[in-house]
PDB file of N, CA and C in Angstrom:
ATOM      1  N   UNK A   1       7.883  15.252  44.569  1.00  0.00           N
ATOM      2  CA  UNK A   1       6.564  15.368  45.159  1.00  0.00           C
ATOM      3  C   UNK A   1       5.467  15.263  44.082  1.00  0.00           C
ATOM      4  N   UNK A   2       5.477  15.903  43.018  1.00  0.00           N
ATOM      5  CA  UNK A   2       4.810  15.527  42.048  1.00  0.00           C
ATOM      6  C   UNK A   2       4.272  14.151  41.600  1.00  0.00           C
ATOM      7  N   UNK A   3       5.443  13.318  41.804  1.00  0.00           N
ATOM      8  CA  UNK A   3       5.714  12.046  41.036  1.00  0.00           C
ATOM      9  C   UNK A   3       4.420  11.506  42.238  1.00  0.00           C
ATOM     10  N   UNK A   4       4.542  11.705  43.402  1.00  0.00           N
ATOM     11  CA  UNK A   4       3.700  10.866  44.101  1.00  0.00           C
ATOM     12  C   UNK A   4       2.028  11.432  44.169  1.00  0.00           C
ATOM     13  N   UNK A   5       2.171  12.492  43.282  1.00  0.00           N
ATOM     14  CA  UNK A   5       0.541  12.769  42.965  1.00  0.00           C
ATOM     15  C   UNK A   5       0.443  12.332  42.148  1.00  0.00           C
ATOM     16  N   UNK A   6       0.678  12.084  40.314  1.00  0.00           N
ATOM     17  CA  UNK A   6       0.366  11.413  39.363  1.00  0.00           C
ATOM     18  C   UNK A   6      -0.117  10.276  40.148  1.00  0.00           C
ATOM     19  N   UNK A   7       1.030   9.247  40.978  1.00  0.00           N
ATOM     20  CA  UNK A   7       0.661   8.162  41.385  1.00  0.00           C
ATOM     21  C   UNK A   7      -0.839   7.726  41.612  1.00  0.00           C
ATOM     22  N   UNK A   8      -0.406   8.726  42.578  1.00  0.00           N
ATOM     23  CA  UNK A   8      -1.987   8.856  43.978  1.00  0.00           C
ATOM     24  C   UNK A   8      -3.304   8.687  42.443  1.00  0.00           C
ATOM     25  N   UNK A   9      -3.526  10.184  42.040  1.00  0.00           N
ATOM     26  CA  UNK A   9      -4.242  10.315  41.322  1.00  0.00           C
ATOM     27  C   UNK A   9      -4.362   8.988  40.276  1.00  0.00           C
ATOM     28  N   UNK A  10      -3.862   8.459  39.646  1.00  0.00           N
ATOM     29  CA  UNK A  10      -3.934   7.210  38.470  1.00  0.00           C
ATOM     30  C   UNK A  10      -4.286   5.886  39.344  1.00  0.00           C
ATOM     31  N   UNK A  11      -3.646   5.870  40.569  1.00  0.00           N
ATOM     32  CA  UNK A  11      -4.098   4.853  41.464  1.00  0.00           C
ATOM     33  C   UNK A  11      -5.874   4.718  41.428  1.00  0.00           C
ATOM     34  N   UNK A  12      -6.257   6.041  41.761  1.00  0.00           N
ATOM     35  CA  UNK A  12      -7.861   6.356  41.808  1.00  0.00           C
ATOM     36  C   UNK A  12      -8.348   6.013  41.029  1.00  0.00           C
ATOM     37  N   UNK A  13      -7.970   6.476  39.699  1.00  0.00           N
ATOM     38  CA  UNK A  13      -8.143   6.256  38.396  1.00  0.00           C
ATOM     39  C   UNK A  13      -8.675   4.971  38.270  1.00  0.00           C
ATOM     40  N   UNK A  14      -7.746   3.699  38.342  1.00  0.00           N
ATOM     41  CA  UNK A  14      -7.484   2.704  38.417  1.00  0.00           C
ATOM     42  C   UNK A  14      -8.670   2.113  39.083  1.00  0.00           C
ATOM     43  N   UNK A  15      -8.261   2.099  40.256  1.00  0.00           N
ATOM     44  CA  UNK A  15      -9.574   1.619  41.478  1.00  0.00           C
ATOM     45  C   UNK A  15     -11.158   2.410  40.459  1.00  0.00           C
ATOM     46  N   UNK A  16     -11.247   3.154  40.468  1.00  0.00           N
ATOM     47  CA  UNK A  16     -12.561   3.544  39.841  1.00  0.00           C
ATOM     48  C   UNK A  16     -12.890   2.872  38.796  1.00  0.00           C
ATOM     49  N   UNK A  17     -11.763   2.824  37.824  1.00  0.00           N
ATOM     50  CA  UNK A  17     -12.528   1.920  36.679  1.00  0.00           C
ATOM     51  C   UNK A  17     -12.735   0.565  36.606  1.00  0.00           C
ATOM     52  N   UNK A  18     -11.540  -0.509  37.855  1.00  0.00           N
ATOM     53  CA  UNK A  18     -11.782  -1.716  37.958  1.00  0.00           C
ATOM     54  C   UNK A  18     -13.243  -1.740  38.408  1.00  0.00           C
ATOM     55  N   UNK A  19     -13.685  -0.972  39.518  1.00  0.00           N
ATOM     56  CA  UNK A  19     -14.762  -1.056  40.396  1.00  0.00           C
ATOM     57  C   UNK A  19     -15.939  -1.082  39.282  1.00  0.00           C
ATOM     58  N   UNK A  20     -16.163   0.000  38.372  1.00  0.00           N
ATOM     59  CA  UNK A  20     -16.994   0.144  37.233  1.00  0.00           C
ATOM     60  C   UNK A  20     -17.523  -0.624  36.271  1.00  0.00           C
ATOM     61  N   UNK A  21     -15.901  -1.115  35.864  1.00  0.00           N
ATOM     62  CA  UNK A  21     -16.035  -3.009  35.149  1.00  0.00           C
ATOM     63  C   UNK A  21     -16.700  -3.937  35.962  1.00  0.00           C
ATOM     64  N   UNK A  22     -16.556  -4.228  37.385  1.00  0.00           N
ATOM     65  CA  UNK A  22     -16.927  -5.468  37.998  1.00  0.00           C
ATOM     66  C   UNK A  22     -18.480  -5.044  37.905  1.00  0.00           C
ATOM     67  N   UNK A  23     -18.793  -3.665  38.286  1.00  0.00           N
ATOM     68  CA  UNK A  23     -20.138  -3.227  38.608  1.00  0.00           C
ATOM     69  C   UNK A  23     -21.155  -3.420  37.274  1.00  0.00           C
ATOM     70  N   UNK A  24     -20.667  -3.308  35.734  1.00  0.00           N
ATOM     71  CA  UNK A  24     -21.323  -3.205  34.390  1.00  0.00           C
ATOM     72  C   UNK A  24     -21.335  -5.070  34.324  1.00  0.00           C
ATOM     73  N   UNK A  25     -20.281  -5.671  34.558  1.00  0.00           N
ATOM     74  CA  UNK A  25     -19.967  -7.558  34.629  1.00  0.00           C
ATOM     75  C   UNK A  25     -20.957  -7.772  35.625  1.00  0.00           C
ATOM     76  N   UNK A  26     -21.397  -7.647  36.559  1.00  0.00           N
ATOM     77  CA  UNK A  26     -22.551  -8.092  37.429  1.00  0.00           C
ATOM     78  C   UNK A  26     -23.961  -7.358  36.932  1.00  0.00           C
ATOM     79  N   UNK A  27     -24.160  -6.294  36.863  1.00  0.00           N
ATOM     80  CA  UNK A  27     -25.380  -5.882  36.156  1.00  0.00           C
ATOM     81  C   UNK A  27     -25.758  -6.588  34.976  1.00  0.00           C
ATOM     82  N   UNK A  28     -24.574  -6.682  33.921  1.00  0.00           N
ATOM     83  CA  UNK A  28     -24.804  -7.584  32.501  1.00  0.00           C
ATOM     84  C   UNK A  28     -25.301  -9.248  33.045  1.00  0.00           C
ATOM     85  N   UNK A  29     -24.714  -9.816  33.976  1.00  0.00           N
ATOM     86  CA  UNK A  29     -24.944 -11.013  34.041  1.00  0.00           C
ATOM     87  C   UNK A  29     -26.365 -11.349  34.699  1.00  0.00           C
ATOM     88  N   UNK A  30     -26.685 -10.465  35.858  1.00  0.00           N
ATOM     89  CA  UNK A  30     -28.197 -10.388  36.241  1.00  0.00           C
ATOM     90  C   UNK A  30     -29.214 -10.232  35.366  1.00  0.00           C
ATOM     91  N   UNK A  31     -28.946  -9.179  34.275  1.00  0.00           N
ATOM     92  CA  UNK A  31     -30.073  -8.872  33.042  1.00  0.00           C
ATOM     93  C   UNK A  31     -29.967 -10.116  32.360  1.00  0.00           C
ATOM     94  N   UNK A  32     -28.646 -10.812  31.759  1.00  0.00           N
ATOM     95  CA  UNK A  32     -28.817 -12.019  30.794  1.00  0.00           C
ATOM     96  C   UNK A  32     -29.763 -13.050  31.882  1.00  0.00           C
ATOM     97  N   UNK A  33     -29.606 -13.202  32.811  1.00  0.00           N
ATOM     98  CA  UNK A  33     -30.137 -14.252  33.701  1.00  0.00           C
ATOM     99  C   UNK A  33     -31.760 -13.865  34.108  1.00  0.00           C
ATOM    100  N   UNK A  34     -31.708 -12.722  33.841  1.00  0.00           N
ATOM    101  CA  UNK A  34     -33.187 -12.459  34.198  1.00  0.00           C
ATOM    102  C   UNK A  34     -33.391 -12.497  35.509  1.00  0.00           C
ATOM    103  N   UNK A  35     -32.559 -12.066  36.404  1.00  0.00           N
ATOM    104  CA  UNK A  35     -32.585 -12.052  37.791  1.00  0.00           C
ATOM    105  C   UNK A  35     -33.127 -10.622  38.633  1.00  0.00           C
ATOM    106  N   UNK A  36     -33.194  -9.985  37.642  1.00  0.00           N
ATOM    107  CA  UNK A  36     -33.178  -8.106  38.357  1.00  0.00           C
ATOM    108  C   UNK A  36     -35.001  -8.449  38.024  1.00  0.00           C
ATOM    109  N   UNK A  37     -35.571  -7.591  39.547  1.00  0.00           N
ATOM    110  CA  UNK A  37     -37.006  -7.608  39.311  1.00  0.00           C
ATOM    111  C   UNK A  37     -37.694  -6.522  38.003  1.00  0.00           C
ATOM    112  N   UNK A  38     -38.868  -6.771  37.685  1.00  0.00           N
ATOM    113  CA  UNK A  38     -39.437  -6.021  36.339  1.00  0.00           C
ATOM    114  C   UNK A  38     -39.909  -5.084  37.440  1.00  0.00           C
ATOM    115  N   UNK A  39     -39.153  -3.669  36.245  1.00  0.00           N
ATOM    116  CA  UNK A  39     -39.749  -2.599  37.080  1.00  0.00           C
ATOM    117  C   UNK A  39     -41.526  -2.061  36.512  1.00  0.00           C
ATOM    118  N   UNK A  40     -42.389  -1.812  37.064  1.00  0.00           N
ATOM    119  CA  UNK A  40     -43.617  -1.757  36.465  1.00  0.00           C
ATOM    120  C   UNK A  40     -43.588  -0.246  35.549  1.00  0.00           C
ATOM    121  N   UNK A  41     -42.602   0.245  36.165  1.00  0.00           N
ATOM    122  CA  UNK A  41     -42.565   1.991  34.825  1.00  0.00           C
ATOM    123  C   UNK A  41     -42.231   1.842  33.813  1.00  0.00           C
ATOM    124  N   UNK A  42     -41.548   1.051  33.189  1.00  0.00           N
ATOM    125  CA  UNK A  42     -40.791   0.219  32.450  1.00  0.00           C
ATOM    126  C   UNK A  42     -41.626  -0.639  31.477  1.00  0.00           C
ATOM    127  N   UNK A  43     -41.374  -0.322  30.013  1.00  0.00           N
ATOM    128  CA  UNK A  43     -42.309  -1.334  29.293  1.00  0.00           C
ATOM    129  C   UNK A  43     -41.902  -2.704  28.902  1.00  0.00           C
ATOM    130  N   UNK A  44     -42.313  -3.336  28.597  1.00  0.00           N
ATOM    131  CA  UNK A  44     -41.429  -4.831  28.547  1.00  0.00           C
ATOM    132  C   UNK A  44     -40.653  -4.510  26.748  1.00  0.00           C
ATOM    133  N   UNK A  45     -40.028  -5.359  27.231  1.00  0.00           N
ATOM    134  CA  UNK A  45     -38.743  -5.518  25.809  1.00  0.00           C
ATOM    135  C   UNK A  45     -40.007  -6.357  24.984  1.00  0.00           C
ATOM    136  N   UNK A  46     -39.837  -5.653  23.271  1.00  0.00           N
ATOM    137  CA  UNK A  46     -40.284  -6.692  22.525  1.00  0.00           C
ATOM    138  C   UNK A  46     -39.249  -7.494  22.199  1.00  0.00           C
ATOM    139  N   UNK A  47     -40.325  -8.908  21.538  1.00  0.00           N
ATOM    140  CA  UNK A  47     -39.215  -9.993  21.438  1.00  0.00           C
ATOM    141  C   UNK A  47     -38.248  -9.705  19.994  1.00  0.00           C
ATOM    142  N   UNK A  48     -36.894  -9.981  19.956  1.00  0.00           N
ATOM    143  CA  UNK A  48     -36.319  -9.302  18.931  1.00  0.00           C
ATOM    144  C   UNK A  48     -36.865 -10.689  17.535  1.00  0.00           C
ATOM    145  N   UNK A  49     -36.894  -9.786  16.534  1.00  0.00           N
ATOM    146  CA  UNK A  49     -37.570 -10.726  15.079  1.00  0.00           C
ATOM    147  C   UNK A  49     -36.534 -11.201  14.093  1.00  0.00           C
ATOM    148  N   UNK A  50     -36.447 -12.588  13.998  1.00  0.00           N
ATOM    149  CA  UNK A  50     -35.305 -12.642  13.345  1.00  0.00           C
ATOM    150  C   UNK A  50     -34.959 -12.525  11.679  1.00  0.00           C
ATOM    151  N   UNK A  51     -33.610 -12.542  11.119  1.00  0.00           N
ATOM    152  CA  UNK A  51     -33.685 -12.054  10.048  1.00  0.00           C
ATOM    153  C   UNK A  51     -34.304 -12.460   8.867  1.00  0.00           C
ATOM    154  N   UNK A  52     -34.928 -12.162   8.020  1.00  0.00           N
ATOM    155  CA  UNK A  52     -35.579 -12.899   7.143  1.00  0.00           C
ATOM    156  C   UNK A  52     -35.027 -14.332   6.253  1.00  0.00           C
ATOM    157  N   UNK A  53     -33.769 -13.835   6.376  1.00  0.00           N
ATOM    158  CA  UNK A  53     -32.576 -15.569   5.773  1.00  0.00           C
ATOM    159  C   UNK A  53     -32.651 -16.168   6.954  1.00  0.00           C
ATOM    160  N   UNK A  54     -33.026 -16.061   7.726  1.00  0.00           N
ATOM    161  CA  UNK A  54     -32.844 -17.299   9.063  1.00  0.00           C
ATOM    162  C   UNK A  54     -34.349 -17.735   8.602  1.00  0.00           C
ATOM    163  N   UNK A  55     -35.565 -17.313   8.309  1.00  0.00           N
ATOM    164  CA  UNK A  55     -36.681 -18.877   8.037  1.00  0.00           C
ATOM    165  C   UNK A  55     -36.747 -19.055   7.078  1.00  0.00           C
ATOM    166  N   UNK A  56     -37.509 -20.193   7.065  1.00  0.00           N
ATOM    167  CA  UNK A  56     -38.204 -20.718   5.763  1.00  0.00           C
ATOM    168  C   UNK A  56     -39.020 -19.951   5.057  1.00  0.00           C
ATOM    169  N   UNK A  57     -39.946 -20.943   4.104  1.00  0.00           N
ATOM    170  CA  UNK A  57     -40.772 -20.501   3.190  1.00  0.00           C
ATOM    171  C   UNK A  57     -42.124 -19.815   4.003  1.00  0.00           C
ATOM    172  N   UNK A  58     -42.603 -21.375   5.286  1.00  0.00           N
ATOM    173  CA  UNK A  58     -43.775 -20.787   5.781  1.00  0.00           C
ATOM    174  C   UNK A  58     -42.660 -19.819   7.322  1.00  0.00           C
ATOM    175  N   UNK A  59     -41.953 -19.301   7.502  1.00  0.00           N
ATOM    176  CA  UNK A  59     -41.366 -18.097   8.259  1.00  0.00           C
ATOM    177  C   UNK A  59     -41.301 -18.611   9.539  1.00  0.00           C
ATOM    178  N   UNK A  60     -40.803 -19.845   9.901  1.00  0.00           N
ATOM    179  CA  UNK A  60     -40.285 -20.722  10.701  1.00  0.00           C
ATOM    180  C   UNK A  60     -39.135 -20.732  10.817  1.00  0.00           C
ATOM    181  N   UNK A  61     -37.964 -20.826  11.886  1.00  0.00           N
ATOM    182  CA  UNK A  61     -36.875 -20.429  12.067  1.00  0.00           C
ATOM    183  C   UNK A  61     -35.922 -21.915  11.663  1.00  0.00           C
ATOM    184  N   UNK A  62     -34.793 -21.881  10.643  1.00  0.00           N
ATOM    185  CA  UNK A  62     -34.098 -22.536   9.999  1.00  0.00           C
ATOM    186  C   UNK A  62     -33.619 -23.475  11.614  1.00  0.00           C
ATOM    187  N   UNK A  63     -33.399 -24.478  11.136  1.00  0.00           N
ATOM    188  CA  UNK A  63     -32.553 -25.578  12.156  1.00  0.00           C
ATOM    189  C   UNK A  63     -31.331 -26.019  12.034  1.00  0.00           C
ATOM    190  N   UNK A  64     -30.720 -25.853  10.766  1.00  0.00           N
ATOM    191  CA  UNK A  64     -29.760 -26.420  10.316  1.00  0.00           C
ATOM    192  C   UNK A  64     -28.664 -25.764   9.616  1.00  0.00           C
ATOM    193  N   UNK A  65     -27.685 -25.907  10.511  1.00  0.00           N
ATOM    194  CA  UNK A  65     -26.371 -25.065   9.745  1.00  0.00           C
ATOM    195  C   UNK A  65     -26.654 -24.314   8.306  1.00  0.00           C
ATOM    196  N   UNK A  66     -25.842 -22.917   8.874  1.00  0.00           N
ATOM    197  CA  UNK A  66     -26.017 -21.977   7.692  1.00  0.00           C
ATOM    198  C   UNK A  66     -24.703 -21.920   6.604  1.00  0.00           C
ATOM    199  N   UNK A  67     -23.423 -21.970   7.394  1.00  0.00           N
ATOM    200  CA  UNK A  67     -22.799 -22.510   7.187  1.00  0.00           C
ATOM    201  C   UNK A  67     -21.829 -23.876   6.988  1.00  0.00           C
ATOM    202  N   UNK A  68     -21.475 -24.292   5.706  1.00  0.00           N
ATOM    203  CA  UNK A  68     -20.956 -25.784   4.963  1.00  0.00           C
ATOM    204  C   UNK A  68     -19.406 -25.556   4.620  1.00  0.00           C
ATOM    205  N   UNK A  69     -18.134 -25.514   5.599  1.00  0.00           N
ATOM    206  CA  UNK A  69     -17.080 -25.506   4.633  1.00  0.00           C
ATOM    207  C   UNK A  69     -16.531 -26.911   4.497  1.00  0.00           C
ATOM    208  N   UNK A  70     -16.415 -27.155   3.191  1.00  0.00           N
ATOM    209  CA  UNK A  70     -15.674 -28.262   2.100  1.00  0.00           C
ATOM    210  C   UNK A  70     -14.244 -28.276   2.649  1.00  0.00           C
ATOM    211  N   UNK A  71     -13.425 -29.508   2.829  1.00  0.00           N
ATOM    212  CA  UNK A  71     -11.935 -29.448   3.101  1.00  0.00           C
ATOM    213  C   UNK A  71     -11.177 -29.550   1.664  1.00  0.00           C
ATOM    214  N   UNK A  72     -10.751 -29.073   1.077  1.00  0.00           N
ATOM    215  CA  UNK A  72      -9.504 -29.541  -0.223  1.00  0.00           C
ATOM    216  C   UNK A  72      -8.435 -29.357   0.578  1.00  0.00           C
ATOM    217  N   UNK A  73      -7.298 -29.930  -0.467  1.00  0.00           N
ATOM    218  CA  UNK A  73      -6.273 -30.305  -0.553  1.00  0.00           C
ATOM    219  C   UNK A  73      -5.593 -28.586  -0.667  1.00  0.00           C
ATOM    220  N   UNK A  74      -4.212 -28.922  -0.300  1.00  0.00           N
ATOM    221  CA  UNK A  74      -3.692 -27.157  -0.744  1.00  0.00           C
ATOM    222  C   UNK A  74      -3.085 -27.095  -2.309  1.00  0.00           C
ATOM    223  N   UNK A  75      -2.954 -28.401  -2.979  1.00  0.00           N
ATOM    224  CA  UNK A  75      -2.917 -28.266  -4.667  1.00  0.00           C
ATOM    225  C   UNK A  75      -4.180 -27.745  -5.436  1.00  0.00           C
ATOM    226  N   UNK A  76      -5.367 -28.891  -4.593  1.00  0.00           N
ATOM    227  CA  UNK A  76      -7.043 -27.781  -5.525  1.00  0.00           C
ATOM    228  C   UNK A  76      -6.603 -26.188  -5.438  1.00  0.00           C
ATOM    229  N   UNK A  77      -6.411 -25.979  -3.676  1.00  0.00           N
ATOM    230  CA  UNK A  77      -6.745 -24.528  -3.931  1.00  0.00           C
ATOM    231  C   UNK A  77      -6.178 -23.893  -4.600  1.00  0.00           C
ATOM    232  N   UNK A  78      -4.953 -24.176  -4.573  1.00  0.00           N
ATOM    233  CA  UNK A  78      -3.717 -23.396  -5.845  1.00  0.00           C
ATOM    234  C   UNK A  78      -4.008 -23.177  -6.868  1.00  0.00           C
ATOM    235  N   UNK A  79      -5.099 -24.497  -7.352  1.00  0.00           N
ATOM    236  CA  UNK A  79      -5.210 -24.431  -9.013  1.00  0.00           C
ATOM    237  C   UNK A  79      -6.318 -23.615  -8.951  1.00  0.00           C
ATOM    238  N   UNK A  80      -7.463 -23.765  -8.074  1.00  0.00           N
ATOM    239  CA  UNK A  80      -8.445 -23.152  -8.291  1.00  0.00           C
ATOM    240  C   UNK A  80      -7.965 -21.492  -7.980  1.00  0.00           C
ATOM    241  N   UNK A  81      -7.141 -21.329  -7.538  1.00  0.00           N
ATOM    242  CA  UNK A  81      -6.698 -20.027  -7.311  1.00  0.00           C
ATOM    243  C   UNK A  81      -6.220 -19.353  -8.404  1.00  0.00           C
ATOM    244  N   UNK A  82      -5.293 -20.265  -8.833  1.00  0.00           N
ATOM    245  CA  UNK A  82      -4.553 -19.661 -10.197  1.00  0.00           C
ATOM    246  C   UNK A  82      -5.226 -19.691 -11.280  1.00  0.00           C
ATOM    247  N   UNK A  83      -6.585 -20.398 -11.064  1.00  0.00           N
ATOM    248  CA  UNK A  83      -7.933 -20.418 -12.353  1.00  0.00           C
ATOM    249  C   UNK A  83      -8.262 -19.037 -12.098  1.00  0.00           C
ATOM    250  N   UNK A  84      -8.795 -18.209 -11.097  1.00  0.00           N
ATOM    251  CA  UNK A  84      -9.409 -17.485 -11.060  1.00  0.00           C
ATOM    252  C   UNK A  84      -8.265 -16.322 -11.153  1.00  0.00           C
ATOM    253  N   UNK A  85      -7.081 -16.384 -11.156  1.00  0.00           N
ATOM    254  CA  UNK A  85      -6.092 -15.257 -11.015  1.00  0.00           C
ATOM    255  C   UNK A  85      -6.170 -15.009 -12.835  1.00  0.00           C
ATOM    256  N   UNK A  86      -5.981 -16.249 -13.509  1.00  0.00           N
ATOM    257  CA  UNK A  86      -6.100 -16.450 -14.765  1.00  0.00           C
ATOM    258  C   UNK A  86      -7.305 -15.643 -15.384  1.00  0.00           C
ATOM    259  N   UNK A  87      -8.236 -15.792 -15.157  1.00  0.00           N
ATOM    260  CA  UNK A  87      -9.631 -15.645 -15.332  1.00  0.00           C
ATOM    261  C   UNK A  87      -9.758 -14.364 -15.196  1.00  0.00           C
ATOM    262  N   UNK A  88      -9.081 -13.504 -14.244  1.00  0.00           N
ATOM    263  CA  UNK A  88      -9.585 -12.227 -14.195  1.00  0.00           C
ATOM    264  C   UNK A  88      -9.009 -11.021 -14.965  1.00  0.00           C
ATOM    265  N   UNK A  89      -9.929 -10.177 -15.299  1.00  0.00           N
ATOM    266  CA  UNK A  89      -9.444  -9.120 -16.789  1.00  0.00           C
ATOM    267  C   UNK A  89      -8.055  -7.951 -16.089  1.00  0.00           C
ATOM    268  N   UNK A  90      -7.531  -8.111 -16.997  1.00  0.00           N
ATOM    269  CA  UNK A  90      -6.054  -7.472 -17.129  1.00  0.00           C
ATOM    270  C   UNK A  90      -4.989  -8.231 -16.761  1.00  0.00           C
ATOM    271  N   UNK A  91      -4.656  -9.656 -16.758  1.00  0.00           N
ATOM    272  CA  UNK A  91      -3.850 -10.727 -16.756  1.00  0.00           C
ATOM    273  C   UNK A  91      -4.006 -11.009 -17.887  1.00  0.00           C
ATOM    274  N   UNK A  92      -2.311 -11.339 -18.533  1.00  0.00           N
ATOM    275  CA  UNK A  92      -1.787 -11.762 -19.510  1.00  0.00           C
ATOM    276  C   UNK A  92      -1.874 -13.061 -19.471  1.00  0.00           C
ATOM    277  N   UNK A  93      -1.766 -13.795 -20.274  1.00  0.00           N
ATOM    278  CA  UNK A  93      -2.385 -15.323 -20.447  1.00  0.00           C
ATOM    279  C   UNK A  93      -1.384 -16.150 -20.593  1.00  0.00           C
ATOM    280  N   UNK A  94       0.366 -15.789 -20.620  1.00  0.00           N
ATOM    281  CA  UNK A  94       1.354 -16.393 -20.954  1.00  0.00           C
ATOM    282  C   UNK A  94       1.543 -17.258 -19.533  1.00  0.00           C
ATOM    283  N   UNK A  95       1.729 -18.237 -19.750  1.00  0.00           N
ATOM    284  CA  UNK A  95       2.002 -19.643 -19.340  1.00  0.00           C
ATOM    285  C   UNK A  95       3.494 -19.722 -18.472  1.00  0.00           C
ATOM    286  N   UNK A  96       4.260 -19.526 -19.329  1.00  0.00           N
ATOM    287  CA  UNK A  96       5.586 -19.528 -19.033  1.00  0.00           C
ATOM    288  C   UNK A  96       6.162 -18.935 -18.190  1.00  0.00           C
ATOM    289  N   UNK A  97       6.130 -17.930 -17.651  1.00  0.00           N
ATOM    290  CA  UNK A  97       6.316 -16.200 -17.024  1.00  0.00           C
ATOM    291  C   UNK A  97       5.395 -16.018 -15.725  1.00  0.00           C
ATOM    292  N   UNK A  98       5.937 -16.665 -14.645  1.00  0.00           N
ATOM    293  CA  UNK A  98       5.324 -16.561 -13.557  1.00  0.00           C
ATOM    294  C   UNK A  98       5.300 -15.579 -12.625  1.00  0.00           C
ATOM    295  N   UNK A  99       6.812 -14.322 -13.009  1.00  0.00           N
ATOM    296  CA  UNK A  99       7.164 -13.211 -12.581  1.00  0.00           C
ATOM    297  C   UNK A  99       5.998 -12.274 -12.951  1.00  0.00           C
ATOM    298  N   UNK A 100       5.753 -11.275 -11.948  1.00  0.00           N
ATOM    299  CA  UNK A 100       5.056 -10.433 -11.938  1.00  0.00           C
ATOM    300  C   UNK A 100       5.887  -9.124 -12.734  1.00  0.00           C
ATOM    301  N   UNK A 101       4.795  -8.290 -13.629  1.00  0.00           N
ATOM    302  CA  UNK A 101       5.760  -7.351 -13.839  1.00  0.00           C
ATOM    303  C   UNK A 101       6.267  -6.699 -13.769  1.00  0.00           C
ATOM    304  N   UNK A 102       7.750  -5.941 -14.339  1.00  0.00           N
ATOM    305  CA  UNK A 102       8.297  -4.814 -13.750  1.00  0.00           C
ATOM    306  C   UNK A 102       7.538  -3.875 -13.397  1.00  0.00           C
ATOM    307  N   UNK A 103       8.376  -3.014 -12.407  1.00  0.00           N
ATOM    308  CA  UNK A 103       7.727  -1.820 -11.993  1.00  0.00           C
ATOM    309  C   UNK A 103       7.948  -0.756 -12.439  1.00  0.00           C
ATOM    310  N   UNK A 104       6.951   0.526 -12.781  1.00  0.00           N
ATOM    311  CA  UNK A 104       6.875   1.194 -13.667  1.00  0.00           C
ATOM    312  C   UNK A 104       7.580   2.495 -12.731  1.00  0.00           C
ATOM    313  N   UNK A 105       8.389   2.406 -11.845  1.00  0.00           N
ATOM    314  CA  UNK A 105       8.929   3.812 -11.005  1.00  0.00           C
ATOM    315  C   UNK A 105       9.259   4.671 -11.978  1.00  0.00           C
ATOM    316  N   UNK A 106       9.538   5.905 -11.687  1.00  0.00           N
ATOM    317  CA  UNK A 106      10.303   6.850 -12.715  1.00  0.00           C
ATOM    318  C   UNK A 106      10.770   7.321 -11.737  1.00  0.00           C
TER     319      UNK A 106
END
């Protein structure tokens, strides 16, 4: 008898929160659409200002991709990888010895 109250009860559960989702998914889509009337108690939204890296010099809003990715090859990146693995402080500089080093367990 129990078993069929959890049910019951989580069933509700259930139904309540689908109902909640559809209800927040139709409210959200009326506000993006601008479909819900302006209430007059209500002050109007200012317009949001955008970030200062999005304009120009005279503060005009950029037009043109912010982002540029370059395609290489997967040998550049390797090398350029292993340049910078090279490059960075506390790497040993030996050539030969591609093994990482032992581990210091005790």
């Amino acid at each position: 008898m129990l078993h069929l109250l959890y049910i019951l009860a989580f069933t509700v559960l259930a139904f309540v929160a689908v109902g909640n989702l559809v209800r927040n998914l139709l409210s959200f889509s009326a506000d993006t659409r601008g479909m819900r009337s302006p209430n007059p108690s209500t002050p109007p939204r200012p317009q949001p200002t955008p970030h200062p890296e999005l304009l120009d010099e005279s503060g005009r809003a950029i037009e043109e991709p912010l982002l540029v990715m370059k395609s290489i090859g997967i040998e550049d990146a390797r090398e350029q990888l292993d340049a910078l693995y090279k490059s960075s402080p506390g790497v040993s500089t030996s050539d030969d010895d591609d093994t990482p080093p032992p581990s210091t367990l005790v």
